[in-house]
N, C-alpha and C. Protein backbone atom coordinates (compact mmCIF):
# COMPACT_ATOMS: atom_id res chain seq x y z
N UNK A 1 0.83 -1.18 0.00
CA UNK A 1 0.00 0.00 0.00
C UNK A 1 0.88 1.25 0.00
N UNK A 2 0.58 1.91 -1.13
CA UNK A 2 1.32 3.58 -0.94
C UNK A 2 0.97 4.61 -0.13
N UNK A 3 1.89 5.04 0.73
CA UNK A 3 1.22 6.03 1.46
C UNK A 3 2.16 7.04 1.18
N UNK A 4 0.90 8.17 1.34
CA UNK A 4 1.33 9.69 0.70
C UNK A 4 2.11 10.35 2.24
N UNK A 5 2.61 11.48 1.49
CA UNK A 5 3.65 11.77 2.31
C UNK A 5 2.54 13.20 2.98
N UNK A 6 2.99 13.40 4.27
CA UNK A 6 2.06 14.18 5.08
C UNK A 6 2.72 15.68 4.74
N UNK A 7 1.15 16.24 4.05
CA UNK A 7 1.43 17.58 3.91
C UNK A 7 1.59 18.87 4.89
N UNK A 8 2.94 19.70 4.62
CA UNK A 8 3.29 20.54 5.04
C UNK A 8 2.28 21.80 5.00
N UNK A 9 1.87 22.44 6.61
CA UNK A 9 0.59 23.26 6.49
C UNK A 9 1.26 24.40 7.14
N UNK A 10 1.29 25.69 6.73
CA UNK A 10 1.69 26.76 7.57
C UNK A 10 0.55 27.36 8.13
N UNK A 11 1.11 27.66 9.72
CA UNK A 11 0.45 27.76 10.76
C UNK A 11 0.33 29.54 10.88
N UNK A 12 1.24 30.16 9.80
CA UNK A 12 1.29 31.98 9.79
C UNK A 12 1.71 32.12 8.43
N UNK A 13 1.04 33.38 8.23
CA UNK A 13 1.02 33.64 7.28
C UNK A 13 2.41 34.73 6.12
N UNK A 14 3.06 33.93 5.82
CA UNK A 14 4.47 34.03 5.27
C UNK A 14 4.64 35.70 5.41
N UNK A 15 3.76 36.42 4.78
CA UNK A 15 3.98 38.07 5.09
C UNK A 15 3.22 38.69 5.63
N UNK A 16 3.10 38.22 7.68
CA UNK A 16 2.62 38.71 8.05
C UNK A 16 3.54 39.68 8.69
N UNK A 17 3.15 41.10 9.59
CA UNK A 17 3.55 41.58 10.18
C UNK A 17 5.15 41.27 10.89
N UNK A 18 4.31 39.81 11.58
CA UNK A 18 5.31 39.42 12.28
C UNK A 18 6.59 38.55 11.70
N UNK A 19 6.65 38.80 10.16
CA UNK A 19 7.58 37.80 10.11
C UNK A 19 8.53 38.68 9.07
N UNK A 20 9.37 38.03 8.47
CA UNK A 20 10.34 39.26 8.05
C UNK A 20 11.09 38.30 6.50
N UNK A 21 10.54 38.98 5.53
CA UNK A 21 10.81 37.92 4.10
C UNK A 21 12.09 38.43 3.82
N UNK A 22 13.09 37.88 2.84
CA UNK A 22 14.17 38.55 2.23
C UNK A 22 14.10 37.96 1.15
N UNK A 23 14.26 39.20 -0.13
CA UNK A 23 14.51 38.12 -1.24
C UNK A 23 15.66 38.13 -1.94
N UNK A 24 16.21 36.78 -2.66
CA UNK A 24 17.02 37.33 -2.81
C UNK A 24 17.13 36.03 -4.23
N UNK A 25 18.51 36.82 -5.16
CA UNK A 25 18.16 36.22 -6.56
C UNK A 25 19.27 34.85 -6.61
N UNK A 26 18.38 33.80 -8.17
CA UNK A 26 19.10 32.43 -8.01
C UNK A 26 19.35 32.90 -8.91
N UNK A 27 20.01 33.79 -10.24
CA UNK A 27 20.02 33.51 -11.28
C UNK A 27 21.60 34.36 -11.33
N UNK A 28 21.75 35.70 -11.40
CA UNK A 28 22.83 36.20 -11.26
C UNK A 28 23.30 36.37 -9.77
N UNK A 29 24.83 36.78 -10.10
CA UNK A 29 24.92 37.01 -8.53
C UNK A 29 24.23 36.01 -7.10
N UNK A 30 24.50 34.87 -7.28
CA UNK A 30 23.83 34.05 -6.40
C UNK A 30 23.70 34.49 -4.75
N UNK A 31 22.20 34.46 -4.23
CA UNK A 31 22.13 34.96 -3.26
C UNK A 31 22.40 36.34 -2.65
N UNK A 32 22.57 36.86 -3.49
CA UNK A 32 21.94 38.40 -3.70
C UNK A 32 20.86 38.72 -3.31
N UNK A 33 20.76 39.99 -2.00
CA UNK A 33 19.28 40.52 -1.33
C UNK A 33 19.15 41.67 -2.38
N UNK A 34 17.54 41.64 -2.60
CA UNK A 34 17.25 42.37 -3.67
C UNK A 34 16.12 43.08 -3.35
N UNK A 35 15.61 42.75 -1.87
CA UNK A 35 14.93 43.50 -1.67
C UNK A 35 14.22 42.32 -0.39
N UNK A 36 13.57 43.42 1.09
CA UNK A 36 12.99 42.92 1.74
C UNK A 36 12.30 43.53 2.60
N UNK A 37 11.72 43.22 3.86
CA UNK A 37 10.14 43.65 4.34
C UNK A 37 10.68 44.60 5.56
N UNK A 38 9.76 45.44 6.09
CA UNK A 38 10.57 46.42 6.83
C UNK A 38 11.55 46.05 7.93
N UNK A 39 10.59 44.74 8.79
CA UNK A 39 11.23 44.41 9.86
C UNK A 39 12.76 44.11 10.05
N UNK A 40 13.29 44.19 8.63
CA UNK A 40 14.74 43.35 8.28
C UNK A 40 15.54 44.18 9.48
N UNK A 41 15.87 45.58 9.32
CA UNK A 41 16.70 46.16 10.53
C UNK A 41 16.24 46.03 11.58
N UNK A 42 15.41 45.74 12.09
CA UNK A 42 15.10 45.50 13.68
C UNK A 42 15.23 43.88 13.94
N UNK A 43 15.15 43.35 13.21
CA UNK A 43 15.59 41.94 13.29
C UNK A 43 17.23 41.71 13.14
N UNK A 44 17.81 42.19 11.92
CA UNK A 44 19.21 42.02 11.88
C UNK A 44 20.48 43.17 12.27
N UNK A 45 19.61 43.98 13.09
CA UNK A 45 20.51 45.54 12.99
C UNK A 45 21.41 46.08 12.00
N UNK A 46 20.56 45.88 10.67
CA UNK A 46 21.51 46.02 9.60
C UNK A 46 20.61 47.00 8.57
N UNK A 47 21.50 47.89 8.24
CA UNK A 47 20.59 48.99 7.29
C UNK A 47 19.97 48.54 6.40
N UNK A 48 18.66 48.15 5.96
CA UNK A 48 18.00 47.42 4.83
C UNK A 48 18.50 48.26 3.50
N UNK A 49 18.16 49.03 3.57
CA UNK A 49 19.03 50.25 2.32
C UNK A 49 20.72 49.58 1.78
N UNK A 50 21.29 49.84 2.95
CA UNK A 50 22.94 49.15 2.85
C UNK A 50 23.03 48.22 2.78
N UNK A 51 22.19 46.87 2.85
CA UNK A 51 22.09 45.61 2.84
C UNK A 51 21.77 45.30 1.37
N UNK A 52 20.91 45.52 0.71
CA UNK A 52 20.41 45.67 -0.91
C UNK A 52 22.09 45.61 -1.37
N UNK A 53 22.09 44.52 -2.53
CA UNK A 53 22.74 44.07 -3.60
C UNK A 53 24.27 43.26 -2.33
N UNK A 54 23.81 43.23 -1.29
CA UNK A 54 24.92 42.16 -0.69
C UNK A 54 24.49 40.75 -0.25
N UNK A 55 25.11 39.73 -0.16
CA UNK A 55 24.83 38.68 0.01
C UNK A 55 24.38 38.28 1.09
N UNK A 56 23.40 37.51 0.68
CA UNK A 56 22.32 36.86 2.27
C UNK A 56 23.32 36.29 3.40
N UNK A 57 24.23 36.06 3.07
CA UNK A 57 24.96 35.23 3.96
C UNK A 57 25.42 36.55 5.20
N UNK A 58 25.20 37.57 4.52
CA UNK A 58 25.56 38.72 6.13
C UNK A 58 25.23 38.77 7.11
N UNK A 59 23.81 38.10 7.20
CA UNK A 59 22.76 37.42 8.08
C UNK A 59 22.89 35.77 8.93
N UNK A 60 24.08 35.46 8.61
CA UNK A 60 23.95 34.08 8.82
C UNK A 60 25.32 34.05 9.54
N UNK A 61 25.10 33.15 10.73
CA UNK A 61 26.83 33.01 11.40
C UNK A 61 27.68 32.39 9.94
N UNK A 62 28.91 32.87 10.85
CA UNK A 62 29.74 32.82 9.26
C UNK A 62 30.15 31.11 9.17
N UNK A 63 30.25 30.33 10.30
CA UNK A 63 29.89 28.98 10.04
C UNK A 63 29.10 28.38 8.65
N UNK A 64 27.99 28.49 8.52
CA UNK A 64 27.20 28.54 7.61
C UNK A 64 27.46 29.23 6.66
N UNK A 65 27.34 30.70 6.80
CA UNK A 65 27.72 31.68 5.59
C UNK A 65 28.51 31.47 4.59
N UNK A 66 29.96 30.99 5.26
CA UNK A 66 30.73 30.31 3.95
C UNK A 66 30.48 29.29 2.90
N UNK A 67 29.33 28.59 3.36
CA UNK A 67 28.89 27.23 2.83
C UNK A 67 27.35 27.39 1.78
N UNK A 68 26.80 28.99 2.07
CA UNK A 68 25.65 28.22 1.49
C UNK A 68 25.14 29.03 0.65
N UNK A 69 26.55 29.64 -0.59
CA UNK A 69 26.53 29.99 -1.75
C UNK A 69 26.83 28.55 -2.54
N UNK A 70 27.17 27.68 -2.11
CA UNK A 70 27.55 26.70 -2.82
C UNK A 70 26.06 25.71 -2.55
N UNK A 71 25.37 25.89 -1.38
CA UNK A 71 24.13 25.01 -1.76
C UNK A 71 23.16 25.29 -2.18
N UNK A 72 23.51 26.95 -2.47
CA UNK A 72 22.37 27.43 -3.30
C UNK A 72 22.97 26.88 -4.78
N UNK A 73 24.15 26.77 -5.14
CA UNK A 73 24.01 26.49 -6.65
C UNK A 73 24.33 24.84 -6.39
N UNK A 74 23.99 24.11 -5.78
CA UNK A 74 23.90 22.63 -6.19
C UNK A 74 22.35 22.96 -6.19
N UNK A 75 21.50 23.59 -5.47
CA UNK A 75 20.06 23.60 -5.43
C UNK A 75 19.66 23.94 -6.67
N UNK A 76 20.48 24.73 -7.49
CA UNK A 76 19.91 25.29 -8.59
C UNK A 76 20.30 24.60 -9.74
N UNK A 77 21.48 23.93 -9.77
CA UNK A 77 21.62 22.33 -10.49
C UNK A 77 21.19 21.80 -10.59
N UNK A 78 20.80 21.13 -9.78
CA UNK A 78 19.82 19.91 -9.03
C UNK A 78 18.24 20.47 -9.95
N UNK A 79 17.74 21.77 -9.69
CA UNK A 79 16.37 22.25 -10.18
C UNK A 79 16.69 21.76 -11.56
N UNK A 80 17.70 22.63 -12.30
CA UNK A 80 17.52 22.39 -13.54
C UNK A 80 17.81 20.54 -14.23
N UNK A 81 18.62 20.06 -13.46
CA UNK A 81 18.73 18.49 -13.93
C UNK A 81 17.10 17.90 -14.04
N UNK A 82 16.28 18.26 -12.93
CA UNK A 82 14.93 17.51 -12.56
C UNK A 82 14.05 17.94 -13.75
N UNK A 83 14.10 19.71 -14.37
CA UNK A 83 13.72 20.16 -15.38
C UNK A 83 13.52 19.64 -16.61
N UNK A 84 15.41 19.19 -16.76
CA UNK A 84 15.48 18.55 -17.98
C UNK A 84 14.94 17.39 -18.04
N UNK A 85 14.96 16.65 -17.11
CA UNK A 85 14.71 15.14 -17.28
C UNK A 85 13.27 15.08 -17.56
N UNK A 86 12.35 15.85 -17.19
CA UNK A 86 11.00 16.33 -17.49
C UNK A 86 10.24 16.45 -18.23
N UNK A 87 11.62 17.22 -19.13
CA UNK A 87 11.48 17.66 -20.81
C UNK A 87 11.06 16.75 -22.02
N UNK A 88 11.44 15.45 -21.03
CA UNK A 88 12.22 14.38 -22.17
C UNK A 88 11.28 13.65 -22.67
């Protein structure tokens, strides 16, 4: 018997008030903030203005930070391999 895999339900609503989006781009410049929601400086004490066109990782202990320009582009490998195979 197949059993389906249990769907993921969010409990808030992605742009609410209380939560704080960043976006940032897969295509050039990987992980590039390109823009985000007000709360960003009161959450990261970081000028949202001065933050625009630098990398998400400014936000992230640098543990991590060093590491996850590179899993953004296996992620974006990985997308396009699943793409192609799709195609076919």
């Amino acid at each position: 018997m197949h059993q389906s895999k249990p769907k993921m339900v969010l409990e808030s609503d992605v742009f609410s008030k209380d939560n704080c989006v960043v976006f940032i781009t897969l295509i050039d410049n990987i992980g590039t903030i390109r823009r985000m929601q007000n709360k960003f400086e009161s959450l990261f004490g970081l000028d949202s203005k001065q933050s625009i066109g630098k990398n998400i990782n400014i936000i992230m202990p640098s543990i991590i930070g060093k590491y996850h320009n590179k899993v953004l582009e296996n992620y974006i490998l990985k997308s396009g391999k699943n793409t192609e195979n799709k195609m076919e």
